[in-house]
Each structure stands twice: as structure tokens, then as C-alpha cells.
N, C-alpha and C. Protein backbone atom coordinates (compact mmCIF):
# COMPACT_ATOMS: atom_id res chain seq x y z
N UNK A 1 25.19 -15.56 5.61
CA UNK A 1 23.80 -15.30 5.24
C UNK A 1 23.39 -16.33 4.18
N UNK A 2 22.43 -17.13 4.70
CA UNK A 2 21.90 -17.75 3.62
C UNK A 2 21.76 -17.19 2.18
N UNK A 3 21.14 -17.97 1.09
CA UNK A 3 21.21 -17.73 -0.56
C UNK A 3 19.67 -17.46 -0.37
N UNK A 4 18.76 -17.75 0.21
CA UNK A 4 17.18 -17.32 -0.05
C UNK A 4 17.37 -15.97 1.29
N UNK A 5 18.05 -15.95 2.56
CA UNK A 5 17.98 -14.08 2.41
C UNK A 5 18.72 -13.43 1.66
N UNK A 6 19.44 -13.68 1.18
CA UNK A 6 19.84 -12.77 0.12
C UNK A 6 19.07 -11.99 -1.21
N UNK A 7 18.46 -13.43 -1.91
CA UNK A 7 17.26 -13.15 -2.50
C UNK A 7 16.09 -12.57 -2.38
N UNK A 8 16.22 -12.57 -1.24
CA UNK A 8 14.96 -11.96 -0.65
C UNK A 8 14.95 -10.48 -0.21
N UNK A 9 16.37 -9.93 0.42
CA UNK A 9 17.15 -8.79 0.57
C UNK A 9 16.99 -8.25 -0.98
N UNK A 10 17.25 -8.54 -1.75
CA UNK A 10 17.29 -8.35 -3.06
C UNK A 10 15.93 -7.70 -3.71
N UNK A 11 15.21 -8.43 -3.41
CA UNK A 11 14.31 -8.49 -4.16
C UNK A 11 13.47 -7.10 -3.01
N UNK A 12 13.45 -7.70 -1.97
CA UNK A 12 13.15 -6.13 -1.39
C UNK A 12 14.03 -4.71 -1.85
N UNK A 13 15.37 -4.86 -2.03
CA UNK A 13 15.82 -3.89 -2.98
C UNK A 13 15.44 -2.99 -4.04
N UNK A 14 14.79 -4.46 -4.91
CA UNK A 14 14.85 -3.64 -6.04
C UNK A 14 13.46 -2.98 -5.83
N UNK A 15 12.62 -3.67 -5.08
CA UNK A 15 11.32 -3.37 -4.68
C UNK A 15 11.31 -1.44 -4.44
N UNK A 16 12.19 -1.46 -3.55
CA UNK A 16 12.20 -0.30 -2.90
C UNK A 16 13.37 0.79 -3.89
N UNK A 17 13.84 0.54 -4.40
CA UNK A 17 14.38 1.33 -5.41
C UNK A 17 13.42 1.59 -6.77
N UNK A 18 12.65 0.73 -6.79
CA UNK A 18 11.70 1.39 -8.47
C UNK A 18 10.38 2.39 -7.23
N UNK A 19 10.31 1.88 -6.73
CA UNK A 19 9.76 2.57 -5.83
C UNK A 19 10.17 4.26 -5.33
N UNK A 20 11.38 4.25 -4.94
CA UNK A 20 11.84 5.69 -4.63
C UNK A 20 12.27 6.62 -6.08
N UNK A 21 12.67 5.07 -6.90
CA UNK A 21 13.36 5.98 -8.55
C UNK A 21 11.47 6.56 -9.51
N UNK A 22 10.71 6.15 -8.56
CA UNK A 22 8.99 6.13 -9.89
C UNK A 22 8.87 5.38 -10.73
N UNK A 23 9.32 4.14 -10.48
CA UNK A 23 9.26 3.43 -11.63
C UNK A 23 8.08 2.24 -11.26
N UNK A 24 7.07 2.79 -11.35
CA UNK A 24 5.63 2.33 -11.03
C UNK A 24 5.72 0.81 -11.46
N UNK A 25 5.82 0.70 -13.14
CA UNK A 25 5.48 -0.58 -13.72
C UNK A 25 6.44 -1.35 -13.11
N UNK A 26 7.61 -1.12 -13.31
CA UNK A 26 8.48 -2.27 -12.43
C UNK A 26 8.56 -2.72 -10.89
N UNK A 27 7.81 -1.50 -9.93
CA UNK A 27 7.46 -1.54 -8.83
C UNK A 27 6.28 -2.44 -8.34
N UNK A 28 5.55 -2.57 -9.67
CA UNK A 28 4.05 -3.34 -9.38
C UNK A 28 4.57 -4.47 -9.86
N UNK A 29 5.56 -5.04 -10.53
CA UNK A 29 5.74 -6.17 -10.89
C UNK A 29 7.21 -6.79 -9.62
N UNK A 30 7.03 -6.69 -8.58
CA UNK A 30 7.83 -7.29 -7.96
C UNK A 30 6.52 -7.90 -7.29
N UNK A 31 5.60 -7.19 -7.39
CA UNK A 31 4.31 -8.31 -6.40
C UNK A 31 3.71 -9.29 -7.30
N UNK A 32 2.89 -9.86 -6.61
CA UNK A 32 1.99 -11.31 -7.53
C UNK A 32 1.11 -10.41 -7.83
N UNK A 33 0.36 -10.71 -8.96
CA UNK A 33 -1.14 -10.15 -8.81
C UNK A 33 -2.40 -10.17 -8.12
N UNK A 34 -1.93 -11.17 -7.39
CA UNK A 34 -2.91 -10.99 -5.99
C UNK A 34 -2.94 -10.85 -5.00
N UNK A 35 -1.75 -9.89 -4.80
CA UNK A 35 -1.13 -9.24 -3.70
C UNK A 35 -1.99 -8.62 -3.06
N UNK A 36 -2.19 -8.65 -1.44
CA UNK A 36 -2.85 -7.57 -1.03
C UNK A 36 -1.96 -6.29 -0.04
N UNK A 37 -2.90 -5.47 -0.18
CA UNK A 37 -2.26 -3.83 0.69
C UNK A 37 -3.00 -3.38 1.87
N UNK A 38 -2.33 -3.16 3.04
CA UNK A 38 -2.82 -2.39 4.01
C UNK A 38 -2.15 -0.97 3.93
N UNK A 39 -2.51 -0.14 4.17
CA UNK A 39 -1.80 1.51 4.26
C UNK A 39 -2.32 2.05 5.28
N UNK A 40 -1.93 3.07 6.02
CA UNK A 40 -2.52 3.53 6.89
C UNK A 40 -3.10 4.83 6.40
N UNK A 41 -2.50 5.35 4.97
CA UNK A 41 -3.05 6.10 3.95
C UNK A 41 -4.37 6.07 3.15
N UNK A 42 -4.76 4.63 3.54
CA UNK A 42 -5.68 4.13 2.33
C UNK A 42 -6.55 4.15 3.43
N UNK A 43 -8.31 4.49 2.86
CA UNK A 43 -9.34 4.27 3.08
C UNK A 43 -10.23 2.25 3.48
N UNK A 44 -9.12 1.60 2.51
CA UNK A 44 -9.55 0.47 3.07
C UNK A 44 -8.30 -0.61 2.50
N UNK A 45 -8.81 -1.68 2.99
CA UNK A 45 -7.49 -2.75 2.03
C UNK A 45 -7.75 -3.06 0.47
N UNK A 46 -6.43 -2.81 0.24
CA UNK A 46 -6.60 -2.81 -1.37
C UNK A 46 -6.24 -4.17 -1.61
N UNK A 47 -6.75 -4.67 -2.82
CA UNK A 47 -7.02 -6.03 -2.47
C UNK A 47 -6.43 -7.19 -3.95
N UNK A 48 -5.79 -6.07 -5.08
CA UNK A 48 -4.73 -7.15 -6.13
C UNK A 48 -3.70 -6.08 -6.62
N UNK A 49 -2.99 -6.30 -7.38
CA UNK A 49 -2.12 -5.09 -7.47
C UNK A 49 -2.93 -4.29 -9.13
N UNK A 50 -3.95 -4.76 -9.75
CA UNK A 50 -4.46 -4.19 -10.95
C UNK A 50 -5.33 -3.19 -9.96
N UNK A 51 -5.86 -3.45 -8.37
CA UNK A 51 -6.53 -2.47 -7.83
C UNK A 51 -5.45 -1.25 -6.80
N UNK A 52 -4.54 -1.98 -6.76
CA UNK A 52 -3.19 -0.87 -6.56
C UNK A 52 -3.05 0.29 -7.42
N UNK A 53 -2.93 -0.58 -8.62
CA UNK A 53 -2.50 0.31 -9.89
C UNK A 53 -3.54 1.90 -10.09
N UNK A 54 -4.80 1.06 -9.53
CA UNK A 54 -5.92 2.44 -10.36
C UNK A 54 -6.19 3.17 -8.72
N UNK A 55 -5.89 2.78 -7.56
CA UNK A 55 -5.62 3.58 -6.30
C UNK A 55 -4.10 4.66 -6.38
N UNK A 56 -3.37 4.16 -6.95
CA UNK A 56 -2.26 5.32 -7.17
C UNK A 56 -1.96 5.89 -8.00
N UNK A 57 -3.08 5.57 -9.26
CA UNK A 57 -3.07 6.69 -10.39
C UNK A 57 -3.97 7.62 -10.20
N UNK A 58 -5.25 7.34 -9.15
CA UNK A 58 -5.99 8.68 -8.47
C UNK A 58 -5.08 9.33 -7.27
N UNK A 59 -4.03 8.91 -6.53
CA UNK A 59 -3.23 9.78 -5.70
C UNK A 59 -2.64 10.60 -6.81
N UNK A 60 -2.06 10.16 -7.93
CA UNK A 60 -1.29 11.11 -9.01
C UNK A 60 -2.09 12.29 -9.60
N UNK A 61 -3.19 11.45 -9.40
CA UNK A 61 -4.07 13.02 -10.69
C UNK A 61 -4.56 13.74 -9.77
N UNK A 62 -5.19 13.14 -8.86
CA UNK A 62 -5.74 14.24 -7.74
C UNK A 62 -5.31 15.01 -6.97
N UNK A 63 -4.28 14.23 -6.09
CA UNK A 63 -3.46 15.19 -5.59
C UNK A 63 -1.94 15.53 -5.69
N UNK A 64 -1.19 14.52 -6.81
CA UNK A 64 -0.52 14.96 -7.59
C UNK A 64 0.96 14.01 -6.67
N UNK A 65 0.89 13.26 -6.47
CA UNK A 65 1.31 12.25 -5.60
C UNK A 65 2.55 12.01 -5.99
N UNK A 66 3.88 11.99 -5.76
CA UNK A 66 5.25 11.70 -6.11
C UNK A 66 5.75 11.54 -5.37
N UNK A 67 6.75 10.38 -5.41
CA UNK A 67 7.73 9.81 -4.36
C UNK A 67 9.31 10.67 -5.04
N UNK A 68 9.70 11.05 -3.96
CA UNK A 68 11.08 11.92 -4.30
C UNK A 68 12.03 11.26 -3.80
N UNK A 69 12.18 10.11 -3.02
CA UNK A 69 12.90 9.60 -2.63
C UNK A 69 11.93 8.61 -0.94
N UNK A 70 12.74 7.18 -1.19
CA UNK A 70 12.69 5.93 -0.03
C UNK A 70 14.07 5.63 0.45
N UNK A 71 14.27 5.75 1.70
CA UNK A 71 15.09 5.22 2.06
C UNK A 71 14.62 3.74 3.39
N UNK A 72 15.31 2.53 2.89
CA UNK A 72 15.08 1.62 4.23
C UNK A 72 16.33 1.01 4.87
N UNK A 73 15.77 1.05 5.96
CA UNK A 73 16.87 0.93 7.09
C UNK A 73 16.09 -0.33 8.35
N UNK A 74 16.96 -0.80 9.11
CA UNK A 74 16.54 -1.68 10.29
C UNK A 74 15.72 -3.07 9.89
N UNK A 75 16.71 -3.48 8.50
CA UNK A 75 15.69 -4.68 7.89
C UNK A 75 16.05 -6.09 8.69
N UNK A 76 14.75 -6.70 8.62
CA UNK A 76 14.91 -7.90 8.65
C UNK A 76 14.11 -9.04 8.46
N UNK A 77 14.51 -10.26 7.92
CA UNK A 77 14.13 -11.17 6.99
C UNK A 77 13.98 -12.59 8.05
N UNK A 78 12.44 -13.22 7.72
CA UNK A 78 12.39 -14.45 8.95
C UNK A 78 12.00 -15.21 7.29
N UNK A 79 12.72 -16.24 7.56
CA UNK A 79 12.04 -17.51 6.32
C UNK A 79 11.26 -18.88 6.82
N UNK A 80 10.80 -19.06 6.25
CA UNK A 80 9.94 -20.26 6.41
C UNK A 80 9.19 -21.10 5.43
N UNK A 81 10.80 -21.89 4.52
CA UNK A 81 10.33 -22.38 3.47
C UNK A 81 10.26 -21.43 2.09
N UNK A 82 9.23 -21.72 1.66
CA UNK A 82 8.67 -20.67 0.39
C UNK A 82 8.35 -19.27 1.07
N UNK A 83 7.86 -19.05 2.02
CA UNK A 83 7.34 -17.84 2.47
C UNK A 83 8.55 -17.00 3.68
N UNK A 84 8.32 -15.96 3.19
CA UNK A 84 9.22 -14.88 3.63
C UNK A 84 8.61 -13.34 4.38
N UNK A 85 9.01 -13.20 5.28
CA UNK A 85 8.57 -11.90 6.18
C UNK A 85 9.84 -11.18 6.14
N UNK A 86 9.63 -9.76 5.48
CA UNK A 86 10.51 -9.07 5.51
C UNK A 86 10.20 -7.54 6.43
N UNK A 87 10.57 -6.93 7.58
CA UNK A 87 10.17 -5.79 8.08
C UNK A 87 11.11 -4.69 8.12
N UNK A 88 11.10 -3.44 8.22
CA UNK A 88 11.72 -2.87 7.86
C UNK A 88 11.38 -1.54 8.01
N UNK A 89 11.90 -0.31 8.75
CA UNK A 89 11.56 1.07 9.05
C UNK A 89 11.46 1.71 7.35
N UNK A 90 10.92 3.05 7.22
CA UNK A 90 11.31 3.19 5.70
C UNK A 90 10.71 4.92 5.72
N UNK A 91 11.68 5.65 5.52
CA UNK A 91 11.62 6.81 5.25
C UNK A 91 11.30 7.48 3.65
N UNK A 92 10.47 8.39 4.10
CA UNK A 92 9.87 8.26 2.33
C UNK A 92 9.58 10.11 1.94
N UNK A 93 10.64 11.00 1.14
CA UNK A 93 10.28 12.36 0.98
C UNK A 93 9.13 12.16 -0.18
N UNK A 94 7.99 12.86 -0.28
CA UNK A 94 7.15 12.81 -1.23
C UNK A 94 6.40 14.32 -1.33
N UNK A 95 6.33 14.01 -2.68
CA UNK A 95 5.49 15.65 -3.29
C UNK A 95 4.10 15.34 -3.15
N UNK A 96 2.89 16.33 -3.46
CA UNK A 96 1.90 16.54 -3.67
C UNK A 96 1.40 17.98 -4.07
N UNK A 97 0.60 18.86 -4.51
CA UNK A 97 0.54 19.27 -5.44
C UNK A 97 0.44 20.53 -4.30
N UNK A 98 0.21 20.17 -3.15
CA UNK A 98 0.36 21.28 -2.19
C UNK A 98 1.80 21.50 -1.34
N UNK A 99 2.56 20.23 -1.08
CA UNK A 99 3.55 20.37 -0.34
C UNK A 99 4.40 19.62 -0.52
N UNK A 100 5.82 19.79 0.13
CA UNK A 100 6.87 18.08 0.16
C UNK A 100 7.05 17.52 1.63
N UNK A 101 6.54 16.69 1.87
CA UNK A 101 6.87 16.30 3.39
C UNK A 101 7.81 14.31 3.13
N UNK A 102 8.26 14.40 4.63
CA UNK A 102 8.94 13.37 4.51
C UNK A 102 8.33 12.27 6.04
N UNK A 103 7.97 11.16 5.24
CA UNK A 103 7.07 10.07 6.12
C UNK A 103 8.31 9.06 6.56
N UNK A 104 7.99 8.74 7.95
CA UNK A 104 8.50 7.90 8.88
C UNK A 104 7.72 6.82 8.90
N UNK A 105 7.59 5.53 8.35
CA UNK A 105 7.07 4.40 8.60
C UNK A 105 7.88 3.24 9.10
N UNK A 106 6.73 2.21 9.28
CA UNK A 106 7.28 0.65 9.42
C UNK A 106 6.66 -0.36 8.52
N UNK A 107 7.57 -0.76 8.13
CA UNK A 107 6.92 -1.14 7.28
C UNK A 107 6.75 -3.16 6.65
N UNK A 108 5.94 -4.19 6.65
CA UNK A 108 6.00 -5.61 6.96
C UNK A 108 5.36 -5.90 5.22
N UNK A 109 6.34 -6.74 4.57
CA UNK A 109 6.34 -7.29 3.12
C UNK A 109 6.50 -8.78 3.25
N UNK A 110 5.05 -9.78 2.85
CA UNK A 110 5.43 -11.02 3.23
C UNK A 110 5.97 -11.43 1.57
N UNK A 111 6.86 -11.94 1.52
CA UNK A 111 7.40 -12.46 0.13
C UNK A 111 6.50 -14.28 0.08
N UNK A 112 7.12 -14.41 -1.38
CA UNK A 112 7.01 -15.60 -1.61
C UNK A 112 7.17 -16.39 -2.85
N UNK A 113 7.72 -17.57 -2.37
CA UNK A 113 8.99 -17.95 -3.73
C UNK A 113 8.08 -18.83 -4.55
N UNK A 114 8.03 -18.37 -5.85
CA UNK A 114 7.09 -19.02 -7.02
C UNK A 114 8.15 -19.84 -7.64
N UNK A 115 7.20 -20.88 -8.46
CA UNK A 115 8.03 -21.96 -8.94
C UNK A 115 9.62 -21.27 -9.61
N UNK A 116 9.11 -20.57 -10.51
CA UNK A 116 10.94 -20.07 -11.46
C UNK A 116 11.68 -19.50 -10.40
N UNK A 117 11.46 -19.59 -8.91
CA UNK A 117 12.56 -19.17 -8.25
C UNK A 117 12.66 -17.48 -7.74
N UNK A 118 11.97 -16.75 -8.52
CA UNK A 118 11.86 -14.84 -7.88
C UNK A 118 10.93 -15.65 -6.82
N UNK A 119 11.31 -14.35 -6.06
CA UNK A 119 10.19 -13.78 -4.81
C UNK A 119 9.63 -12.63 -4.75
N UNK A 120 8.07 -12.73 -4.70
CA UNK A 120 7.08 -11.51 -4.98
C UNK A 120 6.24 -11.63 -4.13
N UNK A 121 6.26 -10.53 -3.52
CA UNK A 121 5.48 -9.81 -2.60
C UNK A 121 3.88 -9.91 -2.97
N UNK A 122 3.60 -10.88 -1.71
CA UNK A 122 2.15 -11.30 -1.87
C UNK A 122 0.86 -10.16 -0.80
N UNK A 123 1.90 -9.62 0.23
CA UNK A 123 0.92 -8.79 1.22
C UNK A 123 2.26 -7.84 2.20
N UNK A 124 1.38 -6.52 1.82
CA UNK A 124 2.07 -5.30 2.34
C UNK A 124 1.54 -4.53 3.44
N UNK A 125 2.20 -4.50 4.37
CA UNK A 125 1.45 -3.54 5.46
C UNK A 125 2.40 -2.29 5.68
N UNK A 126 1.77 -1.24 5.76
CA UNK A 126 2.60 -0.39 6.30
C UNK A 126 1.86 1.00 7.29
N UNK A 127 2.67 0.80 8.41
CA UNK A 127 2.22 1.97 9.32
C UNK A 127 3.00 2.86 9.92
N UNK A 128 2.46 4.01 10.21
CA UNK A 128 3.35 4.67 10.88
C UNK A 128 4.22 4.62 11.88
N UNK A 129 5.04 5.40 11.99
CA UNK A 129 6.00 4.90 13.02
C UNK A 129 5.97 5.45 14.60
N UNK A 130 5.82 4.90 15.56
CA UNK A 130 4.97 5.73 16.34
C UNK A 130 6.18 7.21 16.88
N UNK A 131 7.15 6.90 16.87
CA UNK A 131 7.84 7.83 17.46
C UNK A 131 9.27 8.01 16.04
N UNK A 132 10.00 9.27 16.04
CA UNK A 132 10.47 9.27 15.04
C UNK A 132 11.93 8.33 15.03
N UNK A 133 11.74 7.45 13.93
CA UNK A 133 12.83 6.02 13.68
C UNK A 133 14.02 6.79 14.12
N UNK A 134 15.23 5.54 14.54
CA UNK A 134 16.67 5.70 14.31
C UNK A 134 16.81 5.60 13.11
N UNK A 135 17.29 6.26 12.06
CA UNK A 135 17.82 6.26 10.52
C UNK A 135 19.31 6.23 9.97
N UNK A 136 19.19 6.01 8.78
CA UNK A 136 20.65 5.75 8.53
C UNK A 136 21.43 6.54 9.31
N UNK A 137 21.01 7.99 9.26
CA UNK A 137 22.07 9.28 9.94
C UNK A 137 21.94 9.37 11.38
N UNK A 138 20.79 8.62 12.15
CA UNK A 138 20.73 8.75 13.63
C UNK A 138 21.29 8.06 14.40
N UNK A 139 22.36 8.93 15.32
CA UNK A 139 22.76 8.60 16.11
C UNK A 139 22.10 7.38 16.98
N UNK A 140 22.34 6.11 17.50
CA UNK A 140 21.36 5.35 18.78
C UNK A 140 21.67 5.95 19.82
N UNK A 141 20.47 5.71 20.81
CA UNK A 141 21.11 6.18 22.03
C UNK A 141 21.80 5.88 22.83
N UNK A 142 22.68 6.59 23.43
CA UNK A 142 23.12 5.76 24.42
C UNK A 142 24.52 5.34 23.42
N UNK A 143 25.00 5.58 22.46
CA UNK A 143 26.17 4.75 21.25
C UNK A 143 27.27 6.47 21.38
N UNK A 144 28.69 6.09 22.44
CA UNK A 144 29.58 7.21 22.36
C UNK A 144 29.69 7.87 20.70
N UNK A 145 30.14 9.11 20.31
CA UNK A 145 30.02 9.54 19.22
C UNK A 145 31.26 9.56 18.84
């Protein structure tokens, strides 16, 4: 494995660990600040991460929004130079002030390598998954047990 997927594996890591641990500020700082967001949650594209920031502090107050846990699985990393496509299934248990349910997505993070060398997530898409993912614990089909 190359040294820039690795970095890049990485950096989607930690991405997705401040992410499942709530660790908002460090979660918003793996992107650039002019990152943009697609959600299939969101009303429209969100469009830097300072307009991220004040879109998921109204999921928190309003409806009381908590990630209890991310898990990602089925990754994979295309490079091209400075720029990086990372995709990736991503299971996500989350609270809200009415219930806990657990989301099945897919999910596409284009990276990109700034001069000092990190890679930060410049544009996020994520959609649902149309049918429910193979996951860490799922059996494939068709794979003797």
C-alpha cells in the first residue's frame, strides 16, 4: 500500500472516530474550511464547514441529535495526485430526543493534500444505502460459514 493511501486511510480514520467518539471540534477540523456537504438529511447543500458547524448545532438543540457510535467498513481510496476519493459504507447508531435508531449509509469523502502535507476533506456526500450493507458482522453471500 502506498504512503499517501495510508495517509489518507488515516486521516479518514481519525475523521470517523471524532465523529462516532462527539468530538465535533476535532471532527470539523479534518475538513478545509471550504468544504462542501451533501446529506440526504439536509434540506440543501451545505456549503463551508463554519455553515456545517451552525447546521449541527440546530440538529443538537432541536432535536437533540447524538452520534452513539460510526462504524466504516468496504473502504476504498482512488488517488490522483493531490486529490483523493475515498468511499466507504458507514453504519451510524444515533440518539434524538425521541428515539435511537441505527443508519445504513454510503458514503464518498473527496480528500486533499495541502501544502504541510495533512489531507482534509474538501467535499462530502452521503446517501443512503439502498438495500441493507454487508457489515463488519455480515456474513457475504454465497461465503461457506
Amino acid at each position: 500500500m502506498s504512503d499517501d493511501r495510508k495517509q489518507v486511510l488515516q486521516a479518514a480514520d481519525d475523521l470517523v472516530a471524532a465523529y462516532a467518539e462527539g468530538r465535533l471540534d476535532d471532527y470539523f477540523t479534518t475538513f478545509a474550511p471550504d468544504a462542501t456537504f451533501v446529506f440526504h438529511t439536509a434540506e440543501q447543500r451545505i456549503e463551508s464547514v463554519a455553515e456545517y458547524r451552525r447546521v449541527m448545532a440546530r440538529w443538537v438543540l432541536e432535536d437533540g441529535f447524538r452520534v452513539l457510535n460510526c462504524l466504516s467498513y468496504d473502504r476504498m481510496v482512488q488517488l490522483w495526485g493531490d486529490t483523493a476519493v475515498f468511499t466507504h459504507s458507514v453504519e451510524t447508531r444515533i440518539s434524538t430526543g425521541a428515539s435511537e435508531e441505527t443508519l445504513h449509509e454510503r458514503e464518498t469523502i473527496v480528500f486533499r493534500r495541502e501544502a504541510d502535507g495533512r489531507w482534509l476533506g474538501v467535499h462530502e456526500h452521503l446517501s443512503p444505502a439502498a438495500v441493507p450493507p454487508l457489515g463488519p458482522d455480515r456474513p457475504v453471500p454465497g461465503d461457506p460459514e
